[in-house]
N, C-alpha and C. Protein backbone atom coordinates (compact mmCIF):
# COMPACT_ATOMS: atom_id res chain seq x y z
N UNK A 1 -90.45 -74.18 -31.07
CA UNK A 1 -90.33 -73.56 -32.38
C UNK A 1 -91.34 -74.22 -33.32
N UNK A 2 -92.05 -73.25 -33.85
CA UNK A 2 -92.97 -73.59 -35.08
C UNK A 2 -92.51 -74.47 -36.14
N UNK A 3 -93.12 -75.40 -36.83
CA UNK A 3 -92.64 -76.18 -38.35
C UNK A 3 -92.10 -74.83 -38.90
N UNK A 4 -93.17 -74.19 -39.38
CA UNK A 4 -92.44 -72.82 -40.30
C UNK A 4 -91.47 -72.32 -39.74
N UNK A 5 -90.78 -71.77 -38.67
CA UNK A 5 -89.62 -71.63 -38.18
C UNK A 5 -88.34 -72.36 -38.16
N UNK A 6 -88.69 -73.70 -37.73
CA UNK A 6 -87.48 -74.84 -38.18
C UNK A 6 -87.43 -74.78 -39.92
N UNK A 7 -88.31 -74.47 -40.50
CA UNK A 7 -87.96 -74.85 -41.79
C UNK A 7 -87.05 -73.85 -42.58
N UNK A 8 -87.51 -72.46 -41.80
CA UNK A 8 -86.67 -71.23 -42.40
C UNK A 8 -85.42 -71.44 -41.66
N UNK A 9 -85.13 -71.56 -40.30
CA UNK A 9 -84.04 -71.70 -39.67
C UNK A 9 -82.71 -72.78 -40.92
N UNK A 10 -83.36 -73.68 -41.47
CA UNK A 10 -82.52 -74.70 -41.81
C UNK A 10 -82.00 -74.44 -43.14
N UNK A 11 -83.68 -73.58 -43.76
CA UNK A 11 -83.28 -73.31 -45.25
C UNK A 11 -81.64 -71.98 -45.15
N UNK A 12 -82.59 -71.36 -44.25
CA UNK A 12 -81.30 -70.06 -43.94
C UNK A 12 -79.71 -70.35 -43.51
N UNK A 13 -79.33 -71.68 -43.11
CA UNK A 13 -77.92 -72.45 -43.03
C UNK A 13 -77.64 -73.04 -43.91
N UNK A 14 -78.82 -73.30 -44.53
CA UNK A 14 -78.51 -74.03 -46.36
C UNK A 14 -78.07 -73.21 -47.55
N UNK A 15 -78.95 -72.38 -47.45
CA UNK A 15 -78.76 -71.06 -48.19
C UNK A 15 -77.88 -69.98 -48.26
N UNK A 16 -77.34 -69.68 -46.66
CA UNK A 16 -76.08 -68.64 -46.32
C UNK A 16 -76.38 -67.25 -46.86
N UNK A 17 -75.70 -66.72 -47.42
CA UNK A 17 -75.81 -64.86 -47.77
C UNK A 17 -76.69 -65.44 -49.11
N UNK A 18 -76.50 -66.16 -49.26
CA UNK A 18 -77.32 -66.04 -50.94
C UNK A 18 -79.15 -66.40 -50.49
N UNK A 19 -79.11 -66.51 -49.92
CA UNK A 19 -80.85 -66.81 -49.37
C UNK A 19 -81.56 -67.32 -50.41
N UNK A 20 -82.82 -67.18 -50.11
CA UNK A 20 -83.87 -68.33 -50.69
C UNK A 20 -85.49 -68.03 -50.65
N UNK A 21 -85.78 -68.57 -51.92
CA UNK A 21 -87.15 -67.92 -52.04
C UNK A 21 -88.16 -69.29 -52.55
N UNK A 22 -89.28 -68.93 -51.96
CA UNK A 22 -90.22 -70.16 -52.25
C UNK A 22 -91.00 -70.37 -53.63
N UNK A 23 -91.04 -71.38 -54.19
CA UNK A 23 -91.37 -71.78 -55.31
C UNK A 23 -92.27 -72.63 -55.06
N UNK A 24 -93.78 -72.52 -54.96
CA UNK A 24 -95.03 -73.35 -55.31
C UNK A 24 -94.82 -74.48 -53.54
N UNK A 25 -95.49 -75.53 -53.58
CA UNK A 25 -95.97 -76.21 -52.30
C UNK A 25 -94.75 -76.98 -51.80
N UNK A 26 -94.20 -76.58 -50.47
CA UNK A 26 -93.14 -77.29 -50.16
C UNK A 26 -91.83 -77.56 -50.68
N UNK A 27 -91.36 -75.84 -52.02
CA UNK A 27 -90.13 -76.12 -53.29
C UNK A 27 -89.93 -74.80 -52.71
N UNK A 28 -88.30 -74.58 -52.64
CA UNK A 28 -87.55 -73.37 -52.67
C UNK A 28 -86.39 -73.19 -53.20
N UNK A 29 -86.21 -72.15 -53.94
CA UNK A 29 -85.64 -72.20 -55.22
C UNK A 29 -84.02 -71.09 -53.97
N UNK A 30 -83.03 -71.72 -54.43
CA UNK A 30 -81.64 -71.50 -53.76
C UNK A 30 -80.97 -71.10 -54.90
N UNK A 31 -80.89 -70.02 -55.54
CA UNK A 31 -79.90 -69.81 -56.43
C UNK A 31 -80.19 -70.91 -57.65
N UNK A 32 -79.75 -71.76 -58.29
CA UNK A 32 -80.63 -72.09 -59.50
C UNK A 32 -81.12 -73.63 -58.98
N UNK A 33 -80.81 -73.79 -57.50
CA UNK A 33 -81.21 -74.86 -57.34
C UNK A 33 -82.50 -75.34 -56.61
N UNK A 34 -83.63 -76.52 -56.52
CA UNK A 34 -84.97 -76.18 -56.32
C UNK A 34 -84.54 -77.53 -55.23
N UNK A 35 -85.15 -76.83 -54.26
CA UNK A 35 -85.12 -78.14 -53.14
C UNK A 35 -86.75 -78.07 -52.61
N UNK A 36 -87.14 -79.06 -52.10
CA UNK A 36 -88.23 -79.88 -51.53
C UNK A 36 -88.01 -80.16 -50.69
N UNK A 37 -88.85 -79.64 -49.24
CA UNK A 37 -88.83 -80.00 -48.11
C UNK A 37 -89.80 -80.83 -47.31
N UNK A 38 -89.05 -81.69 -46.76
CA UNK A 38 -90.39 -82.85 -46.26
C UNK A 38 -89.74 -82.71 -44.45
N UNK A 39 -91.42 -82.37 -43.66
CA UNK A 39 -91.04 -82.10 -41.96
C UNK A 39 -91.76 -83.15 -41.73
N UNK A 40 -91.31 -83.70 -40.43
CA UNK A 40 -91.93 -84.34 -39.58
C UNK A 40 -91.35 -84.00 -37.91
N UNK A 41 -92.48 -83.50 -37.35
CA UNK A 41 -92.26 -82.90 -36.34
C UNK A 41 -92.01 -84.28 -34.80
N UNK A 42 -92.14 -85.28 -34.94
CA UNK A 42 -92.11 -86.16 -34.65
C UNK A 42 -91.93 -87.70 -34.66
N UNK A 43 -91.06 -89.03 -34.40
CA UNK A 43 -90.66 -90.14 -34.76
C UNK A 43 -91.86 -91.17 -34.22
N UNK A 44 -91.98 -91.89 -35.91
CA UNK A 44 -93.13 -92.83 -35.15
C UNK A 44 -92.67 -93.73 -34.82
N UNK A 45 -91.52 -93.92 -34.62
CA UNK A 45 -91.52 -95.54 -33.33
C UNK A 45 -89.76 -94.85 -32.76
N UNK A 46 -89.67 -94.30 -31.83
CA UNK A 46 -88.10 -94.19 -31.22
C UNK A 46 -87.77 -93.10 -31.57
N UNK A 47 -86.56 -93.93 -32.81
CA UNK A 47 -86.31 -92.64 -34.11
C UNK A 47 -86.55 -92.97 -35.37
N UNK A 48 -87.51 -93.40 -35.64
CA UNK A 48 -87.61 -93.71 -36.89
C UNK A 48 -88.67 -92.40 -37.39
N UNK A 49 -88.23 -92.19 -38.79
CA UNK A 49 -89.49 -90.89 -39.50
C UNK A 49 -89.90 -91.40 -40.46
N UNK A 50 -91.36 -91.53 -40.80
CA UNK A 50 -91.45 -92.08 -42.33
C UNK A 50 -91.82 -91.06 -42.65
N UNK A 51 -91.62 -90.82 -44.26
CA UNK A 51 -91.51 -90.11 -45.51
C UNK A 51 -92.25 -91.14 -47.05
N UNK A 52 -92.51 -90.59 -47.64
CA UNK A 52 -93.04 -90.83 -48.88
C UNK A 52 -92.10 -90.10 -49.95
N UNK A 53 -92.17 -90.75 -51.34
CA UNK A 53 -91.62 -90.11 -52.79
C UNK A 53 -92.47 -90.53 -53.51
N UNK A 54 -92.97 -89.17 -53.72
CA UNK A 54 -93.94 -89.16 -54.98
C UNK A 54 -93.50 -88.22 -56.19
N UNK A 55 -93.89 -88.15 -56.97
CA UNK A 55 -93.66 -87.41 -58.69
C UNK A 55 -92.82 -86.25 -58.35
N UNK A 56 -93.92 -85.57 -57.59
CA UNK A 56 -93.48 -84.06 -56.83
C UNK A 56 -92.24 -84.01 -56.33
N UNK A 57 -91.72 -84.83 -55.82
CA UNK A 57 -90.65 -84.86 -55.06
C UNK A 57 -89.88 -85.22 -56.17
N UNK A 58 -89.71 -85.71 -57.20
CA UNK A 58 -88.75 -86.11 -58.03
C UNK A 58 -88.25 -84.77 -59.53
N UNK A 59 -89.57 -83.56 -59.14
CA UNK A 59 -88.85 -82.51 -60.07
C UNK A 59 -88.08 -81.49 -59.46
N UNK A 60 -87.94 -82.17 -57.83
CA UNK A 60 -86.66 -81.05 -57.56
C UNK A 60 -85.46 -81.34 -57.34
N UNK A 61 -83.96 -80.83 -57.29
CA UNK A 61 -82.57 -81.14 -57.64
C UNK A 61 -82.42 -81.48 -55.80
N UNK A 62 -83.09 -81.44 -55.15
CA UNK A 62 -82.78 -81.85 -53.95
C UNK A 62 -83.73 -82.24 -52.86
N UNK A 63 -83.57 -83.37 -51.79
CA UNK A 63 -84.70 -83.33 -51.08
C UNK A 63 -84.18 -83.82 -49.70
N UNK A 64 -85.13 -82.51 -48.59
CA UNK A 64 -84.69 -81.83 -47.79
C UNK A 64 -85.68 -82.86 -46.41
N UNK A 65 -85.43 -83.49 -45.95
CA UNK A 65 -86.06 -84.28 -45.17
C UNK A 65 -85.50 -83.63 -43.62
N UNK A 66 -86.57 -82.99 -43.00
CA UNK A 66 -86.19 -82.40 -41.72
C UNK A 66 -86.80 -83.46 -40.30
N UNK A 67 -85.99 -83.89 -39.40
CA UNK A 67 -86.36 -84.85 -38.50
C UNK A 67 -86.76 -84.17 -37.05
N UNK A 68 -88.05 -83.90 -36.63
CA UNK A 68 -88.01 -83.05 -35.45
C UNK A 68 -87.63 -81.99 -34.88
N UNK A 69 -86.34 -81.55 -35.41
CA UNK A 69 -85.99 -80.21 -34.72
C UNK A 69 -84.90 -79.58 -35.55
N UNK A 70 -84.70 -78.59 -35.62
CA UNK A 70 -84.07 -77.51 -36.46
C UNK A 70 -82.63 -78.07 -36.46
N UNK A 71 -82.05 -79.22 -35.22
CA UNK A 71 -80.51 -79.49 -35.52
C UNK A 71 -80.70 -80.81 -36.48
N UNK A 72 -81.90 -81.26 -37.09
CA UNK A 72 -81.59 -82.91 -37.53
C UNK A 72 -81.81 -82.77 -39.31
N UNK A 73 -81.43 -83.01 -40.17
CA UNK A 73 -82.45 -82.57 -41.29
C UNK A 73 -80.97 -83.73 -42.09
N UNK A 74 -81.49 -83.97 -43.13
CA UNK A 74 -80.50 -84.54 -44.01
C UNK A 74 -81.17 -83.90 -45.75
N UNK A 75 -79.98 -83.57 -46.44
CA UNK A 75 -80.35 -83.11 -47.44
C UNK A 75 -79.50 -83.93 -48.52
N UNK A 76 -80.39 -84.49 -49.50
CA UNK A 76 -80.36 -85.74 -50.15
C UNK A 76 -80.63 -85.29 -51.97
N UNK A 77 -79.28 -85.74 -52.77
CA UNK A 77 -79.69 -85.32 -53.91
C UNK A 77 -80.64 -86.34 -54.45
N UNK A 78 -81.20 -85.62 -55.43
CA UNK A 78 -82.66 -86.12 -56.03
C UNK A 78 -82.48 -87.56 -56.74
N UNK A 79 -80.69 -87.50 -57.24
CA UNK A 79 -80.44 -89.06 -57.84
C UNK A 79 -80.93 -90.04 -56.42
N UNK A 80 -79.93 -89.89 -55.75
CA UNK A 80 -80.30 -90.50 -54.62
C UNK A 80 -82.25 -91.01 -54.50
N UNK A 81 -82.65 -90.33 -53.96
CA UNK A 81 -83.88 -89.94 -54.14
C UNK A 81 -84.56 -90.94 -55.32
N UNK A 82 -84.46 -91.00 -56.58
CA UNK A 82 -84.85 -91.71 -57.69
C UNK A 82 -84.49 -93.13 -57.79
N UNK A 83 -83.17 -93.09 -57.58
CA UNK A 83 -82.84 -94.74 -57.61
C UNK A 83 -83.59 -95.72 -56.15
N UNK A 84 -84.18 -95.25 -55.09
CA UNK A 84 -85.06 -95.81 -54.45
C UNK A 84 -86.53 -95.72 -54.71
N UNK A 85 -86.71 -94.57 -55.76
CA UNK A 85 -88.10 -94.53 -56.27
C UNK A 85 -88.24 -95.91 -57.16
N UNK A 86 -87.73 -95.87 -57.95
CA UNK A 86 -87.07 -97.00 -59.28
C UNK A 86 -86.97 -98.02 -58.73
N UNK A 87 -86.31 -98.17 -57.47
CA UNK A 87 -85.90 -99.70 -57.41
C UNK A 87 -87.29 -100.37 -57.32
N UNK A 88 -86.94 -101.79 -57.99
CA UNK A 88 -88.39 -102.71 -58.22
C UNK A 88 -88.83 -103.32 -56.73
N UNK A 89 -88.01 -103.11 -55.58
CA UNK A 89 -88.56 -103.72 -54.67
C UNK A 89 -89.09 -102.42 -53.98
N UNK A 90 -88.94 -101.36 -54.02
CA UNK A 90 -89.51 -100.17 -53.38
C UNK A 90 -90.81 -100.50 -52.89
N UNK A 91 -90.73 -100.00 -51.84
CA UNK A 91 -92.36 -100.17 -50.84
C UNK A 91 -93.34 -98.96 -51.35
N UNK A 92 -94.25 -99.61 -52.31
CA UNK A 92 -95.05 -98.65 -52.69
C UNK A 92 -96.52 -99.04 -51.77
N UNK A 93 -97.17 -97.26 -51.36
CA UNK A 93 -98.31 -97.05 -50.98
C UNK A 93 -99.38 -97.73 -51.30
N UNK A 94 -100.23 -98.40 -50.26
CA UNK A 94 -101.24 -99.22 -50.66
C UNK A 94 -102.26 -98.50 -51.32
N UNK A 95 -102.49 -96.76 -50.85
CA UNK A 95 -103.72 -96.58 -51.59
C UNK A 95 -103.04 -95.49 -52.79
N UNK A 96 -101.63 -95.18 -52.79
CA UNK A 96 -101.33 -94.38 -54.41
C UNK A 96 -100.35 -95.37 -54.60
N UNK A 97 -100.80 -95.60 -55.57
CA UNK A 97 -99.48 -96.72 -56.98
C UNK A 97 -98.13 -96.00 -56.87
N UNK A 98 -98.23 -94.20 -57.11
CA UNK A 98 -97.55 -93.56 -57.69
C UNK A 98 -96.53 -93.06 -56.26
N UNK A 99 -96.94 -93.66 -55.26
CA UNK A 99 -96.35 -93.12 -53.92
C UNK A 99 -95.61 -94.26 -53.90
N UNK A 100 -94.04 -94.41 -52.95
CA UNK A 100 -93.29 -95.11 -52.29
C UNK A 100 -93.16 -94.67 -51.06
N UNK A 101 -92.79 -95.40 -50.56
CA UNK A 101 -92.79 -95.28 -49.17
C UNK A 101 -91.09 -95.76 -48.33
N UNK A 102 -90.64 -94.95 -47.44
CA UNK A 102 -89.03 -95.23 -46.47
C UNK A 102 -89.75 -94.91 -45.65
N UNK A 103 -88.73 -95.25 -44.46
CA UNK A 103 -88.14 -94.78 -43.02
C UNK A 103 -86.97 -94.55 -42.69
N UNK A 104 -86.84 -93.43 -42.00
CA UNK A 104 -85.34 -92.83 -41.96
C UNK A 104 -85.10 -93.20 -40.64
N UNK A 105 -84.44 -94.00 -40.10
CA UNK A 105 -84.13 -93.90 -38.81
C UNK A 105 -82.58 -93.04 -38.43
N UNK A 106 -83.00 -91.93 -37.98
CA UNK A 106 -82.00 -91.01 -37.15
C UNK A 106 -80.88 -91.60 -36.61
N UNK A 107 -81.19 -92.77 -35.36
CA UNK A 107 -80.14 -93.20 -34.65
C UNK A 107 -78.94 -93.54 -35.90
N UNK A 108 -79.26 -94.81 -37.17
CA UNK A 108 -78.06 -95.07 -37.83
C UNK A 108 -78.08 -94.23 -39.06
N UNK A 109 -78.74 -93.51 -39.21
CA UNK A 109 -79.05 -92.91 -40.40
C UNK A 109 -79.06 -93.74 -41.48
N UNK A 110 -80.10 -94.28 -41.16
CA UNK A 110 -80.34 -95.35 -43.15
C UNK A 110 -82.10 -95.47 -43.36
N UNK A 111 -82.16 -95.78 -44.37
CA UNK A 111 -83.16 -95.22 -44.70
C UNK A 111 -84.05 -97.30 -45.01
N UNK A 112 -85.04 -97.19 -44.91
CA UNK A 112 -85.72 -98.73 -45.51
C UNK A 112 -87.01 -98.12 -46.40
N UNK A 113 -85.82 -98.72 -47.55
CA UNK A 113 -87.30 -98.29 -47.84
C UNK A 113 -87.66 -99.78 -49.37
N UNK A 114 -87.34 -100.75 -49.23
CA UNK A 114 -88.05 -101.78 -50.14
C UNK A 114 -88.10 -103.35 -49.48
N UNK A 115 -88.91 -104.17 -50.05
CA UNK A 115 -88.66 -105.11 -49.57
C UNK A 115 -87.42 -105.93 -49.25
N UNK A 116 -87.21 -106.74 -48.50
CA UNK A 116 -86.22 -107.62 -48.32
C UNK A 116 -85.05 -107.09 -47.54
N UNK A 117 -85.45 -105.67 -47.27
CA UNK A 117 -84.85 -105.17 -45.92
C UNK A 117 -83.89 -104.14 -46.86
N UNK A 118 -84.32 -103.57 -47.98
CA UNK A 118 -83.73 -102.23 -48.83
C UNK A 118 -83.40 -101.39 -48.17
N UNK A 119 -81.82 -101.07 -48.35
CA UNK A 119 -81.37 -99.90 -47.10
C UNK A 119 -80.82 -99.02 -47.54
N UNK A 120 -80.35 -98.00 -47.22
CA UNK A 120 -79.48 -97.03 -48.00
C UNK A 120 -79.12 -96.26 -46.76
N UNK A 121 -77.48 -95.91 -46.65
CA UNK A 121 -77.31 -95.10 -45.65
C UNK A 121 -77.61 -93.55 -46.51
N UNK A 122 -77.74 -92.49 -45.07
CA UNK A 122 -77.81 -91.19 -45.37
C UNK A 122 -76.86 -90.11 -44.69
N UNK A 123 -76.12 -91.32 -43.64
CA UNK A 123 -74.70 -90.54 -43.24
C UNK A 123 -74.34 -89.25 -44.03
N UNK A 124 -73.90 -89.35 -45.22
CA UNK A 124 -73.45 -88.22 -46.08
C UNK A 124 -74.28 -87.07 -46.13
N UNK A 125 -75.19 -87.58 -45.80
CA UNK A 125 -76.59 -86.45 -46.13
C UNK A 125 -76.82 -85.44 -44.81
N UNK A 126 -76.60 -85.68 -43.48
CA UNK A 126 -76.89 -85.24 -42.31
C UNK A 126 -76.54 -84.34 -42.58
N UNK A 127 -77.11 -83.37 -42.07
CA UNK A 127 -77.39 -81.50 -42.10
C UNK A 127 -76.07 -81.09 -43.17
N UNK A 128 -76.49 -81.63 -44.46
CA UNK A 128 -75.89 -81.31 -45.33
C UNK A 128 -76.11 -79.44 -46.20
N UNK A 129 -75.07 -79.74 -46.71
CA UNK A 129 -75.45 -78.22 -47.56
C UNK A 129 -75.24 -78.27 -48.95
N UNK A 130 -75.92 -77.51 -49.93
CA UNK A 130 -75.43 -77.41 -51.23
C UNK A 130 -73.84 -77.07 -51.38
N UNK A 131 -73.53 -78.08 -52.62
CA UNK A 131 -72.11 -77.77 -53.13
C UNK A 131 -72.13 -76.26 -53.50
N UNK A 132 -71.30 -75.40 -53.41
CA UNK A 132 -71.29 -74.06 -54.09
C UNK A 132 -71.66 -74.14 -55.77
N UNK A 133 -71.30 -74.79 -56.60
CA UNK A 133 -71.35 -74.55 -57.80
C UNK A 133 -72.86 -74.64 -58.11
N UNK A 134 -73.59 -75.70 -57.10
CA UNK A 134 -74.99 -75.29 -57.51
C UNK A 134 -75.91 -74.18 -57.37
N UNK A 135 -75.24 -72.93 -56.68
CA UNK A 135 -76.30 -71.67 -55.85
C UNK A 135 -76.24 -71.28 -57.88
N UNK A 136 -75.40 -71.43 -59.13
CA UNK A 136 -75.76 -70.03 -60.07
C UNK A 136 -75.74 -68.76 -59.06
N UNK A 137 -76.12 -68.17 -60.57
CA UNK A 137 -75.70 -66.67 -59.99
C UNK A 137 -76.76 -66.02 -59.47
């Protein structure tokens, strides 16, 4: 299965009868809510996926991190998301200031992403779905 295929496959279980339409590079707008999808079609060490948070990623209400294949994806609200942007030990990108940097490892689902061994589980997050009250009308 194609990236573009896993990505519609997942948005389309996220989305349900109310479906979903794309909004600008990698944003799809779910009823009033805007999610951001980040693929990686492959783990660079086992199961680990790295991911980046940059600006972009922080103006949407959700972020959609898909791990290899159409059954793995964790969907992560954007607080979430910010308070590891923010944190002062966050592993920021050597060549963008404005980039941070995790790894999601699949097997425990937690995420590293600052110095001194910054963790955050994402248990809650695994092939999650929007709360109903967020689709609006």
């Amino acid at each position: 299965m194609s990236a573009d295929e896993t990505k519609a496959r997942i948005l389309r279980s996220i989305a349900g009868s109310r479906g979903y339409r794309q909004e600008g590079r990698g944003k799809f707008r779910i009823g009033t809510t805007l999610v951001h999808i980040r693929y990686k079609s492959k783990a660079s060490h086992g199961t680990s996926y790295p991911y980046n948070i940059n600006p972009n990623t922080l103006r949407a209400d959700y972020e959609l991190w898909i791990c290899g294949d159409r059954d793995g994806w964790y969907l992560i609200p954007i607080s979430v998301i910010r308070e590891m942007y923010e944190d002062p030990q966050a592993y920021v990108d050597r060549r963008h200031p404005e980039i941070r940097v995790a790894t999601l490892d699949v097997a425990s689902h937690s995420v590293i992403y600052g110095s001194g061994g910054q963790r955050i589980s994402f248990s809650a997050y695994r092939n999650g779905h929007l709360p109903e009250e967020r689709f609006g009308a």
